[in-house]
Protein backbone atom coordinates (compact mmCIF):
# COMPACT_ATOMS: atom_id res chain seq x y z
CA UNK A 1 -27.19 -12.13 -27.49
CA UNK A 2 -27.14 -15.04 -24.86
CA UNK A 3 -23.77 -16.43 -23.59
CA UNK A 4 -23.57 -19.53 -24.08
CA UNK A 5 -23.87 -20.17 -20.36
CA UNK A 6 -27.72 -19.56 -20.98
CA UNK A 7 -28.00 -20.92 -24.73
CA UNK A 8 -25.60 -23.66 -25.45
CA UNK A 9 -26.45 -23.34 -29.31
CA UNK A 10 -24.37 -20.23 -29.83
CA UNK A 11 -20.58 -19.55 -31.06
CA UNK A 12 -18.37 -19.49 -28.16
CA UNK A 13 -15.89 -16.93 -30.23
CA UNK A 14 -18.56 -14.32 -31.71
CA UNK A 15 -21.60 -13.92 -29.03
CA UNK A 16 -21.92 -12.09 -26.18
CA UNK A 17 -23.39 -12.69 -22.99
CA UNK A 18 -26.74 -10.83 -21.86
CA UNK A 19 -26.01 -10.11 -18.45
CA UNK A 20 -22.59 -7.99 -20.65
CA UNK A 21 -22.97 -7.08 -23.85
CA UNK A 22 -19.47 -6.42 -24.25
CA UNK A 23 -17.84 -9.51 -22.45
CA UNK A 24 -17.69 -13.20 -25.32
CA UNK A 25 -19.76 -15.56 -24.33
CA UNK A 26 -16.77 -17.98 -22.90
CA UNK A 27 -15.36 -15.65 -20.25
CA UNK A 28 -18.41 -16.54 -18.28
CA UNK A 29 -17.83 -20.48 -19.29
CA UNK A 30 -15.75 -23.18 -18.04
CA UNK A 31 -16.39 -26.96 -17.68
CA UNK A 32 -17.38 -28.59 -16.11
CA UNK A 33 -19.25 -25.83 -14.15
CA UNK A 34 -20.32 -22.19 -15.75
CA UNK A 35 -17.85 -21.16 -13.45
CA UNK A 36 -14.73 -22.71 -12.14
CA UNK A 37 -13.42 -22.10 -8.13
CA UNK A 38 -10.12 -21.30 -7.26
CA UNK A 39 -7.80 -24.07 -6.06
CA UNK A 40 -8.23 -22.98 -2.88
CA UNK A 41 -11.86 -22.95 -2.58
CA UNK A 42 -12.21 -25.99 -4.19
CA UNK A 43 -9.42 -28.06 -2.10
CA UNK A 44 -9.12 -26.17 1.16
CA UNK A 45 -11.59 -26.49 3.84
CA UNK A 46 -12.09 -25.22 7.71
CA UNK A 47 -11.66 -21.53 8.01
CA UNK A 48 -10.90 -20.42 4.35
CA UNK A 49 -13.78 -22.53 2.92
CA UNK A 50 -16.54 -21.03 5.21
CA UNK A 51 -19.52 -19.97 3.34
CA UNK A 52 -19.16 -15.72 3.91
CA UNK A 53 -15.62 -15.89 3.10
CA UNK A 54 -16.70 -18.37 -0.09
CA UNK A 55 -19.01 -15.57 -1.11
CA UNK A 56 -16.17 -13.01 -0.47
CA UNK A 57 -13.74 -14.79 -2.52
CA UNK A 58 -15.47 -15.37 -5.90
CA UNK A 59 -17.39 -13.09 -8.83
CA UNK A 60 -18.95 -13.29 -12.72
CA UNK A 61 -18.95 -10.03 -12.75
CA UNK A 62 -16.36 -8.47 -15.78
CA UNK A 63 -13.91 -5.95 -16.01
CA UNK A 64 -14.14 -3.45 -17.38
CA UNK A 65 -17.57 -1.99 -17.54
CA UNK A 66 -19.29 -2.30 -20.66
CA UNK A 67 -18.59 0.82 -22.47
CA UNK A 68 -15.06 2.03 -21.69
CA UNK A 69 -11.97 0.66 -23.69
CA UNK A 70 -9.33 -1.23 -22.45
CA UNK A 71 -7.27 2.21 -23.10
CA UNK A 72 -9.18 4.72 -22.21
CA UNK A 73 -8.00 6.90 -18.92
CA UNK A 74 -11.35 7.63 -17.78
CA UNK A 75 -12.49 5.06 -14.79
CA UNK A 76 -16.04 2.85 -14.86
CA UNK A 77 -18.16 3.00 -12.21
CA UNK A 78 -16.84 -0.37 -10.97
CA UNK A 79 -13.11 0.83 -11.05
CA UNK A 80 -14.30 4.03 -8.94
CA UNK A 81 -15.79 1.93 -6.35
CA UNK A 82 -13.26 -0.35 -5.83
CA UNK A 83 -10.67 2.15 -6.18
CA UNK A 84 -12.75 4.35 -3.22
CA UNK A 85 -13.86 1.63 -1.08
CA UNK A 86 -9.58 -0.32 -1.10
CA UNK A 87 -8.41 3.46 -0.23
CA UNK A 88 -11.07 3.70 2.29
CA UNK A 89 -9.80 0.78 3.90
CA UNK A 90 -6.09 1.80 3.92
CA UNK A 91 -7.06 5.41 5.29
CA UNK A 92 -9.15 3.81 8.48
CA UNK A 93 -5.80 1.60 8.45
CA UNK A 94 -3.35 4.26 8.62
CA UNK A 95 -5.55 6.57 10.52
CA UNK A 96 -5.51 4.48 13.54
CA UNK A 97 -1.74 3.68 13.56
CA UNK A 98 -0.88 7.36 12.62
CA UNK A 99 -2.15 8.78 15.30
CA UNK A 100 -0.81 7.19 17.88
CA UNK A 101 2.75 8.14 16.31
CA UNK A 102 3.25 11.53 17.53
CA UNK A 103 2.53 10.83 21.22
CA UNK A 104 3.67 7.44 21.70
CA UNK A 105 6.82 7.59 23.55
CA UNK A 106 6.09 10.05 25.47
CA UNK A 107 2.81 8.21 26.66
CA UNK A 108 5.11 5.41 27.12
CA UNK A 109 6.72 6.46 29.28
CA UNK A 110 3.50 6.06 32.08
CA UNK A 111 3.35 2.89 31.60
CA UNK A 112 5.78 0.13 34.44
CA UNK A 113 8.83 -0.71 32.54
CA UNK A 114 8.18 2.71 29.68
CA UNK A 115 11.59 4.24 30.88
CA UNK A 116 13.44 2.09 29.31
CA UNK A 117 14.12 3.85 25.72
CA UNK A 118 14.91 0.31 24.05
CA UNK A 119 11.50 -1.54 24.98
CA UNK A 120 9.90 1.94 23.95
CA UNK A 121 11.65 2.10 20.86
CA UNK A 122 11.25 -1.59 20.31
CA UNK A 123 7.33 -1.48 20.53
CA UNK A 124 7.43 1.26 18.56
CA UNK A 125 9.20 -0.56 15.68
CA UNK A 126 8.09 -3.82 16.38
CA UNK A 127 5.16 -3.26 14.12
CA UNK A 128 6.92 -2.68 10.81
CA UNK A 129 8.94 -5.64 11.64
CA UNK A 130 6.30 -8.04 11.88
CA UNK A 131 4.21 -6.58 8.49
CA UNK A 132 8.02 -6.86 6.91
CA UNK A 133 7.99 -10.87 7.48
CA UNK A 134 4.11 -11.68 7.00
CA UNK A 135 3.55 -9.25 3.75
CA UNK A 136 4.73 -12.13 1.36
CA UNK A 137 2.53 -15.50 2.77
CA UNK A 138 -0.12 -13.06 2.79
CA UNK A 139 -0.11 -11.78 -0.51
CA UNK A 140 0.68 -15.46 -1.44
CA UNK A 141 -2.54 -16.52 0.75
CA UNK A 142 -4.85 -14.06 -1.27
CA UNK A 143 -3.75 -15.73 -4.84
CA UNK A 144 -4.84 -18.57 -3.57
CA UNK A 145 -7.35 -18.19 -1.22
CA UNK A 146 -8.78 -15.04 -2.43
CA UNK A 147 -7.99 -11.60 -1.44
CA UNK A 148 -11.42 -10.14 0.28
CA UNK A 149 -11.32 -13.55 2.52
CA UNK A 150 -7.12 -12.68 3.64
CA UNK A 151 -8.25 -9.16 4.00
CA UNK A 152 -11.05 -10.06 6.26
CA UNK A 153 -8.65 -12.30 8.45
CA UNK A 154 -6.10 -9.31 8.07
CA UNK A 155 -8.17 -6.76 9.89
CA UNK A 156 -9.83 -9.10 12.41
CA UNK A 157 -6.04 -9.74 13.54
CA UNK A 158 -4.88 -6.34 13.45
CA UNK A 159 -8.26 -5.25 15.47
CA UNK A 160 -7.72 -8.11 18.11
CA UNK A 161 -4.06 -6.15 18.46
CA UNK A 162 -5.18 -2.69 18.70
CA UNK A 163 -7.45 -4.15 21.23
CA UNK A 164 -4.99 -5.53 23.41
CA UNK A 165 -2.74 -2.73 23.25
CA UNK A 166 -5.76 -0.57 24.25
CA UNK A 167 -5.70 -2.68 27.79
CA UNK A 168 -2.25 -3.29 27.66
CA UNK A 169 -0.66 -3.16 31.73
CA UNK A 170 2.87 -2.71 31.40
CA UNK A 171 5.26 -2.30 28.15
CA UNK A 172 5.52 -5.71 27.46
CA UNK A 173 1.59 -6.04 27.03
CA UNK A 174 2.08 -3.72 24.26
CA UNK A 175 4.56 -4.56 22.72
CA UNK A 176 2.68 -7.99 22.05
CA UNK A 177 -0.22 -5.35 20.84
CA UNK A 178 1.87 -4.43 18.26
CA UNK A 179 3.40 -6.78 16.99
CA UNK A 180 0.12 -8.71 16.91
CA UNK A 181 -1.00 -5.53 14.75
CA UNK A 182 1.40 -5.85 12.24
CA UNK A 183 0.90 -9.29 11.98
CA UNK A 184 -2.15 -8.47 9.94
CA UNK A 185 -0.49 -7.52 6.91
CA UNK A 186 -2.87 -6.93 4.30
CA UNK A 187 -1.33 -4.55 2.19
CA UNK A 188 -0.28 -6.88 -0.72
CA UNK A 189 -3.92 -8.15 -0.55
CA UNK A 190 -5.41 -4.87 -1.29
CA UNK A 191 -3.12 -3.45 -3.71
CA UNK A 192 -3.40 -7.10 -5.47
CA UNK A 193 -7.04 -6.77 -5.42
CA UNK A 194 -7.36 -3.35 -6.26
CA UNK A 195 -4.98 -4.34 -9.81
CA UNK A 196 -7.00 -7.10 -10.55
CA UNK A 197 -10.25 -4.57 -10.43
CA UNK A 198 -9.18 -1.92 -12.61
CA UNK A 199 -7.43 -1.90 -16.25
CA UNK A 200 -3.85 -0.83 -16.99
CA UNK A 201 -4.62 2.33 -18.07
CA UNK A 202 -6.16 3.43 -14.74
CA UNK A 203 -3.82 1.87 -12.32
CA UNK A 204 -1.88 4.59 -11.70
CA UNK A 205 -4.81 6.76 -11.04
CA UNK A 206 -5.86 4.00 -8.53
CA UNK A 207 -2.70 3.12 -6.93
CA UNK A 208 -2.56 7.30 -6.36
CA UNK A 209 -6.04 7.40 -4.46
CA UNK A 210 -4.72 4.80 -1.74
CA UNK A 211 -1.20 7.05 -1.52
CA UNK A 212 -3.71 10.22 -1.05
CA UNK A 213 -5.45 8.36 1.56
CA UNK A 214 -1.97 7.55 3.14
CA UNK A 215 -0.46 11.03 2.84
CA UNK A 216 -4.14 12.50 3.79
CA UNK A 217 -4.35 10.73 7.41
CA UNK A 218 -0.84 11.37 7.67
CA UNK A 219 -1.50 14.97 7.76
CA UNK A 220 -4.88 14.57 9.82
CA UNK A 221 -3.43 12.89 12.59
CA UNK A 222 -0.82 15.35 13.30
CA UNK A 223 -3.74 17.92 13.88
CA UNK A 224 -5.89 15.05 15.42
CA UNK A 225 -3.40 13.02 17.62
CA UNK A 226 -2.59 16.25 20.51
CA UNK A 227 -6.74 16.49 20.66
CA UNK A 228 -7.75 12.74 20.64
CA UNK A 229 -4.59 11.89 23.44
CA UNK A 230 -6.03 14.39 25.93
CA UNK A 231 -9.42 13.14 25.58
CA UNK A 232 -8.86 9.90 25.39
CA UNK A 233 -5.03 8.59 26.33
CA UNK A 234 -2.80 6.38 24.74
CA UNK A 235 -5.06 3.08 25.78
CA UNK A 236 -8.52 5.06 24.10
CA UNK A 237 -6.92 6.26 20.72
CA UNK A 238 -5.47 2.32 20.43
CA UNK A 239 -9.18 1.26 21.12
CA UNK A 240 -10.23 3.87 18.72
CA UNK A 241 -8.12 1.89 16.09
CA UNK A 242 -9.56 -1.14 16.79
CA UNK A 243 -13.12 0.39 15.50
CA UNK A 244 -11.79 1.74 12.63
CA UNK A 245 -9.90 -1.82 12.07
CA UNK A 246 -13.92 -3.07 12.80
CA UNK A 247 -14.98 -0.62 10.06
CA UNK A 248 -12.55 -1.44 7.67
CA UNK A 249 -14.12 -5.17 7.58
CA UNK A 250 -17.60 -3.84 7.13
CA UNK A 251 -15.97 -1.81 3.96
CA UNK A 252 -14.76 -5.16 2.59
CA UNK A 253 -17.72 -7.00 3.11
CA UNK A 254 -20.34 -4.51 1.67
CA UNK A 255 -18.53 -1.71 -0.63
CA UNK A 256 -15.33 -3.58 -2.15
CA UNK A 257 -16.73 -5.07 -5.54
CA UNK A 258 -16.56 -8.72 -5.59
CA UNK A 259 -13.75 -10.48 -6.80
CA UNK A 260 -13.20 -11.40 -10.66
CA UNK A 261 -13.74 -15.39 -10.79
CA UNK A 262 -9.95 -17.01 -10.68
CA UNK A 263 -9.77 -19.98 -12.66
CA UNK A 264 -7.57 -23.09 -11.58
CA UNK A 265 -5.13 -23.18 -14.22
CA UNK A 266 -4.24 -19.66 -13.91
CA UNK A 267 -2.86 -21.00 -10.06
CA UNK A 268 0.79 -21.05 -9.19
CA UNK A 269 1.49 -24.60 -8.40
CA UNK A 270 3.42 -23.90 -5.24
CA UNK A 271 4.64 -21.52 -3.07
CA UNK A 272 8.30 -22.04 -4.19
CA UNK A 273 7.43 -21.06 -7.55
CA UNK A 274 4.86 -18.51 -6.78
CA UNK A 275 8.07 -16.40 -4.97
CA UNK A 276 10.58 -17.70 -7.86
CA UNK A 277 8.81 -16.41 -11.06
CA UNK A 278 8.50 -13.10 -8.97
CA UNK A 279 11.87 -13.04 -7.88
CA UNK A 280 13.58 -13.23 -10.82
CA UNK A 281 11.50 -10.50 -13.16
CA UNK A 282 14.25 -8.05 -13.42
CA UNK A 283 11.97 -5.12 -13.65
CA UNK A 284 10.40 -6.17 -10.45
CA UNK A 285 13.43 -6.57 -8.80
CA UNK A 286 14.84 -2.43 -9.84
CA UNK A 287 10.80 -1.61 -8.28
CA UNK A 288 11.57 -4.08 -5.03
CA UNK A 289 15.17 -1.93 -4.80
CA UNK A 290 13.56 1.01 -4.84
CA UNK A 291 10.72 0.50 -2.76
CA UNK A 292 12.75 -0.27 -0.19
CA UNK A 293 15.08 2.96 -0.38
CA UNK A 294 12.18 5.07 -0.81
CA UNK A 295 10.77 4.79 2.28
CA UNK A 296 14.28 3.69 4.20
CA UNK A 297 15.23 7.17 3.29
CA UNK A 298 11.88 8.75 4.16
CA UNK A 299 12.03 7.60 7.79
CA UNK A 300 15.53 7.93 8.18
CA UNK A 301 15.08 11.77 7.14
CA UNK A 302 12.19 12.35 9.86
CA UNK A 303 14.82 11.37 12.19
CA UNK A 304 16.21 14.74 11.64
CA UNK A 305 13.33 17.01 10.86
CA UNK A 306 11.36 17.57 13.29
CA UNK A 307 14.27 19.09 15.60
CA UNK A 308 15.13 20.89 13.02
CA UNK A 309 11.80 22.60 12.33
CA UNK A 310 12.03 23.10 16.43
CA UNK A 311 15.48 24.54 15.89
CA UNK A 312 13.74 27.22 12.56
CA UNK A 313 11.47 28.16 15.54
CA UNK A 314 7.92 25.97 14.90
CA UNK A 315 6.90 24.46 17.99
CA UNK A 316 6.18 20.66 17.88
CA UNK A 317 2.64 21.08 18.27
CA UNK A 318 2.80 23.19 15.05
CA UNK A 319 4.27 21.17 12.58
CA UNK A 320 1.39 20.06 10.61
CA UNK A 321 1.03 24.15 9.41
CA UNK A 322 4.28 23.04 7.57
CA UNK A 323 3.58 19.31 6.58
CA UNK A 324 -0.32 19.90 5.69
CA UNK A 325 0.20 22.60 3.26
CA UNK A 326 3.00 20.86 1.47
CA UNK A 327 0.92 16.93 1.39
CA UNK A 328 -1.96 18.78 -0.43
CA UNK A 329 -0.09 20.61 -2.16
CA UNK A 330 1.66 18.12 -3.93
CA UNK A 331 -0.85 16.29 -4.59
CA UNK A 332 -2.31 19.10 -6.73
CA UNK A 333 1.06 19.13 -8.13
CA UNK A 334 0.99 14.96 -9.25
CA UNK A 335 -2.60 15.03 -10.43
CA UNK A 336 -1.07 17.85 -12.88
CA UNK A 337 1.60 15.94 -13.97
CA UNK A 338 1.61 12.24 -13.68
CA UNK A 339 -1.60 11.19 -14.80
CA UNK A 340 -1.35 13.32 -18.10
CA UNK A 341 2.05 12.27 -18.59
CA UNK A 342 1.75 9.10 -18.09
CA UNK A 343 -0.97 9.31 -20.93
CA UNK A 344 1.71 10.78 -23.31
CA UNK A 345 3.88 8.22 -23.04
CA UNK A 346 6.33 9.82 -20.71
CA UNK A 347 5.93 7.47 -17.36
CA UNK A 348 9.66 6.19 -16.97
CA UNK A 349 10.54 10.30 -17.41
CA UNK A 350 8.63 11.36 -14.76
CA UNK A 351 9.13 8.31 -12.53
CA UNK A 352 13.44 9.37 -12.65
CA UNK A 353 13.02 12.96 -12.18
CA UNK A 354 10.73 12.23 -8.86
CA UNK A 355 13.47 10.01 -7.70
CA UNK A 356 16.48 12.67 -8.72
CA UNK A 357 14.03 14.88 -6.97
CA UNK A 358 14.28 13.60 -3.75
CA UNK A 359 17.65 12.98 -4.36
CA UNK A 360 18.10 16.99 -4.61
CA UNK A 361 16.10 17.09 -1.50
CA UNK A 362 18.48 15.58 0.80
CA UNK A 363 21.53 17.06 -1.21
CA UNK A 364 19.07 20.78 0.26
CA UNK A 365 18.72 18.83 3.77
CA UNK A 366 22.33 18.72 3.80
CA UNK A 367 23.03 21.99 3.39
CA UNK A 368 20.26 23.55 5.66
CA UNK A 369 21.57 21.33 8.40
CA UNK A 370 25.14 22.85 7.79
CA UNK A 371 23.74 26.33 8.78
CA UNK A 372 20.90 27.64 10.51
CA UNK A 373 17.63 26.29 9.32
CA UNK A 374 14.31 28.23 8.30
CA UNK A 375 10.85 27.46 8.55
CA UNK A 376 10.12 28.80 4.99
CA UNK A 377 13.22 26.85 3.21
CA UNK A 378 12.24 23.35 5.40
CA UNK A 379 8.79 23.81 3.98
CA UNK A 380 9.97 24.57 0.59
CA UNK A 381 12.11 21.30 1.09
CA UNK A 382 9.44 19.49 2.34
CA UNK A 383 7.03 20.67 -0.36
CA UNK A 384 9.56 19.48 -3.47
CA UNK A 385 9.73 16.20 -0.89
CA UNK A 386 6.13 15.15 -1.25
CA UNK A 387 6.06 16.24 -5.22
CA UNK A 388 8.32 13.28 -5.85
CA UNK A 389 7.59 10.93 -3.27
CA UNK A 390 3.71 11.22 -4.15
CA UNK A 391 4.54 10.49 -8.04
CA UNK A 392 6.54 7.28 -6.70
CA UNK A 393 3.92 6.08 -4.05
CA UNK A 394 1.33 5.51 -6.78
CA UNK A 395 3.65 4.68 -9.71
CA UNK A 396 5.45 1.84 -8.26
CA UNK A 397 3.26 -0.43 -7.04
CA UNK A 398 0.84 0.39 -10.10
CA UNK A 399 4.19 -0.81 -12.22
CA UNK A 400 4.55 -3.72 -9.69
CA UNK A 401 0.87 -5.08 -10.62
CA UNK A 402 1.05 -4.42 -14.16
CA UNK A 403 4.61 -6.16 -14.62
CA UNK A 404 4.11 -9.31 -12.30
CA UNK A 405 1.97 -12.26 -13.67
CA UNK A 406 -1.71 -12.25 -12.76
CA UNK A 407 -1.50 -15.45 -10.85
CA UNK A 408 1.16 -14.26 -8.77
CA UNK A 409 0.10 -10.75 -8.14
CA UNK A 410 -0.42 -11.14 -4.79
CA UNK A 411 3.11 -12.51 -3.97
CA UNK A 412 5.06 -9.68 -5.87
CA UNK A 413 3.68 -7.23 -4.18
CA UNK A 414 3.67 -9.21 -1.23
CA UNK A 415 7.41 -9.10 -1.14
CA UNK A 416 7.15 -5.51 -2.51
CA UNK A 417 4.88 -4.64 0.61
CA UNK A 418 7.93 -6.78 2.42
CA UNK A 419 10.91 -4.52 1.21
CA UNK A 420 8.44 -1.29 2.46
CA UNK A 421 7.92 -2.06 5.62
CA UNK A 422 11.72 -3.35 5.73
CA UNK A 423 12.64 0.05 4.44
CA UNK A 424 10.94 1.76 7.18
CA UNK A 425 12.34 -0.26 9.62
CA UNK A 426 16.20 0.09 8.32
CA UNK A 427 15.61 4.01 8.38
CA UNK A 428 14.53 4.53 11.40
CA UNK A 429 17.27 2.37 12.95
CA UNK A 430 20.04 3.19 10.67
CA UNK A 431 18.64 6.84 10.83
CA UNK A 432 18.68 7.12 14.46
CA UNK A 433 22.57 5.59 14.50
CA UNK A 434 23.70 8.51 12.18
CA UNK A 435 22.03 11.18 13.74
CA UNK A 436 23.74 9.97 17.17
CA UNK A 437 26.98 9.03 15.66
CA UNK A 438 27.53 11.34 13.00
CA UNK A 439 25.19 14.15 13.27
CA UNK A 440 22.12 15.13 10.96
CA UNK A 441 24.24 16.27 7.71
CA UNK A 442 26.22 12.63 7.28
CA UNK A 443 22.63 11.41 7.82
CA UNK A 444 21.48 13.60 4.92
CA UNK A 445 24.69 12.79 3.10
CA UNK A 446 23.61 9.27 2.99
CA UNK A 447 20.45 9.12 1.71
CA UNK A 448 21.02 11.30 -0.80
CA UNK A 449 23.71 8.34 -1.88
CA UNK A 450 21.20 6.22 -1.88
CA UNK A 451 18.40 8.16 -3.62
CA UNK A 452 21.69 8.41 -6.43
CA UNK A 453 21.67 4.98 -5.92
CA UNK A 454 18.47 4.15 -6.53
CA UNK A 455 18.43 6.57 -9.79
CA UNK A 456 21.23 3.94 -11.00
CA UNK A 457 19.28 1.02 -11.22
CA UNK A 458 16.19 2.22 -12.63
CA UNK A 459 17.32 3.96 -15.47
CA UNK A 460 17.02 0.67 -17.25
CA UNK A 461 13.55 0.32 -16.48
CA UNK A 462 10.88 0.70 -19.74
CA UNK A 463 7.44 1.64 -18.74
CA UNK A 464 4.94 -1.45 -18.60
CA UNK A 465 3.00 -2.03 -21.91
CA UNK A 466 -0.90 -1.22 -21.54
CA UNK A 467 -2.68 -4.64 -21.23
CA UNK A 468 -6.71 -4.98 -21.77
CA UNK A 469 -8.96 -6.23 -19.39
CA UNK A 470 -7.39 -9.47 -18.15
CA UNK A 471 -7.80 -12.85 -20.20
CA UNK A 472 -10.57 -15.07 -19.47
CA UNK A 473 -9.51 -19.23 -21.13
CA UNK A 474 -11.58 -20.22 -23.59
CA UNK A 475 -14.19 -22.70 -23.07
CA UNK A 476 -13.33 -26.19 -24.30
């Protein structure tokens, strides 16, 4: 049955529209046009009106697929391609800056002005700083703008900063690299755009194939990164991550699904109140908390750990036999339990024993670090680690998504993006300051408080209500 986009005659409540059988007629209608632009298409021009990122920024196409309930668990074409091609794009991401982790400050070092620790240690942290501050008028950028065409301008930045580190002369040439990479933060884009492509019930699965793809390269380029820095140095694996940055953009323009049309009303009318109706949502606010200590607390511990696996008797160059195994295996471990779980009803359950599991991981931390470590308990350790931190990596910001409003997606987890990258930066340096001051068991001691912490203020939380596909306005 036509919509009534291509027979006017029909009932706007009852029919369906051709091109979907199982989308009403009015989700494809609104006047005074068949379909309405975004605000920011339709007031903004230069740059962010351009005709590709125009194309990029706007889609008819419905979600979900025809076929597949609002609450059923299994995924629709459509949600597996978006979900694949947004983790694709975090993996070339992550890829690029992981691997220059593990060697950078000792290829620093070769570099006039690299032997001074703080400008070493600065560029090396300069990065999370600058994604900290620009997460949030990002995100807010992409609910207005459109998130394919702030992903796009996301990736050309972070390339043209990769690239200048790759040439960089001295340390202050790349420390500008990096900072100019984190300045394109794009991670609130994609986790905004991968929400509004894929139903409630799914989310989680989603949100867990972009923390695979995180915890994946992670593990890769601790193999990888020895290899690629002897073939190519510290300037060729930077340039390296500029092509995957260049890859990431072809992914966006030619796999990513287009975006669902956003309709004007559904707009937050300014910035101010964009950031205040996503501020004050208390159940956003326990997810910002906890973003933040999650990964404060998972730098902060890697502080420690790798002298400490040095210490059990692995050699540096053969950690990943310890932190490979335990990534994939924990990921066996959450596909077993989260997903089905989460099914049954039992989300908020499994979301507070992954955080009192950590919490029992630094309280085990502690106590190796009060004796003489082993390789087998570390990896044990690290193993129960990755089982909870795995289940929070793709349950948070999938909670995040589903709790903020759909107008404003892109700013809550812009500021949830914000607290992360916050978090990482706070560990590291408050990490660093314990382990010198205080030695690696008050260090342990204290983020096990705040993994206790943490466990606090969510037990309030409730699990987020399944929605259906999101609401189109009815014509008229």
């Amino acid at each position: 049955m036509p919509c009534l986009t291509c027979d006017p005659t029909v009932n706007a409540a009852t029919s369906t529209c051709r091109q979907n059988p199982w989308t009403p007629a009015f989700a494809h209608l609104s006047a005074p046009s068949a379909h309405r632009q975004t605000r920011g298409m339709r007031d903004n021009g230069g740059f962010f009106a351009s005709p590709l990122l125009t194309a990029l920024s706007s889609s008819s196409i419905p979600i979900p697929a025809a076929g597949v309930g609002p609450s059923s668990t299994t995924m629709t074409p459509q949600e597996r391609r978006s979900s694949a091609s947004l983790a694709l794009i975090f993996a070339f991401r992550m890829l690029g800056l992981f691997l220059v982790l593990p060697v950078f400050s000792l290829e620093a070092r070769k570099y006039p002005g690299g032997d001074d620790p703080a400008l070493v240690g600065l560029a090396m942290g300069i990065y999370g700083l600058t994604q900290g501050f620009l997460q949030i008028p990002f995100g807010v950028a992409s609910d207005r703008f459109g998130r394919k065409r702030v992903m796009v301008i996301g990736l050309v930045i972070f390339a043209v900063g990769s690239a200048l580190a790759a040439l960089a002369p001295t340390m202050a040439w790349l420390v500008a690299g990096r900072a100019l990479q984190g300045a394109g933060a794009i991670s609130a884009a994609v986790t905004a755009l991968l929400a509004d492509q894929t139903r409630d019930a799914v989310r989680t699965k989603a949100m867990a194939m972009v923390g695979a793809s995180i915890g994946l390269m992670f593990a890769v380029s601790l193999v990888l990164s020895p290899l690629l820095n002897a073939a190519l140095g510290l300037g060729g694996m930077f340039a390296l991550t500029a092509a995957l940055a260049v890859a990431g953009i072809a992914v966006v323009l030619w796999w990513v699904p287009p975006e669902p049309t956003k309709h004007v009303e559904e707009l937050p009318t300014s910035l101010g109140a964009s950031l205040a109706g996503v501020l004050r949502e208390p159940a956003l606010a326990r997810l910002y908390f906890g973003v933040f200590m999650l990964h404060a607390v998972q730098l902060a511990m890697w502080v420690a750990l790798p002298a400490m696996l040095v210490q059990a008797g692995l050699a540096k160059d053969h950690h990943w036999w310890v932190y490979l195994p335990a990534v994939l295996g924990s990921f066996v471990v959450m596909g077993a339990t989260l997903f089905p779980l989460e099914k049954r009803g039992y989300l908020r359950a499994v979301f507070l024993v992954a955080v009192g599991l950590i919490a029992l991981v630094q309280a085990g931390l502690l106590a190796v670090a009060s004796g003489v470590p082993t390789v087998t308990g570390l990896a044990l350790l690290l193993f129960v680690f990755f089982c909870g931190f795995n289940v929070l990596e793709a349950s948070q910001p999938s909670m995040a998504s589903r709790v903020a409003p759909g107008h404003s997606r892109g700013a809550a987890l812009g500021v949830y993006n914000s607290l992360q990258s916050l978090g990482f930066f706070t560990g590291g340096a408050l990490g660093g300051w314990l382990v010198k001051g205080f030695g690696p068991q008050v260090l342990f001691g204290v983020c096990a408080l705040a993994m206790l912490a943490w466990l606090v203020v969510a037990w309030p939380m409730q699990a987020p209500q399944l929605r259906a596909a999101p609401a189109h306005p009815k014509a008229g």
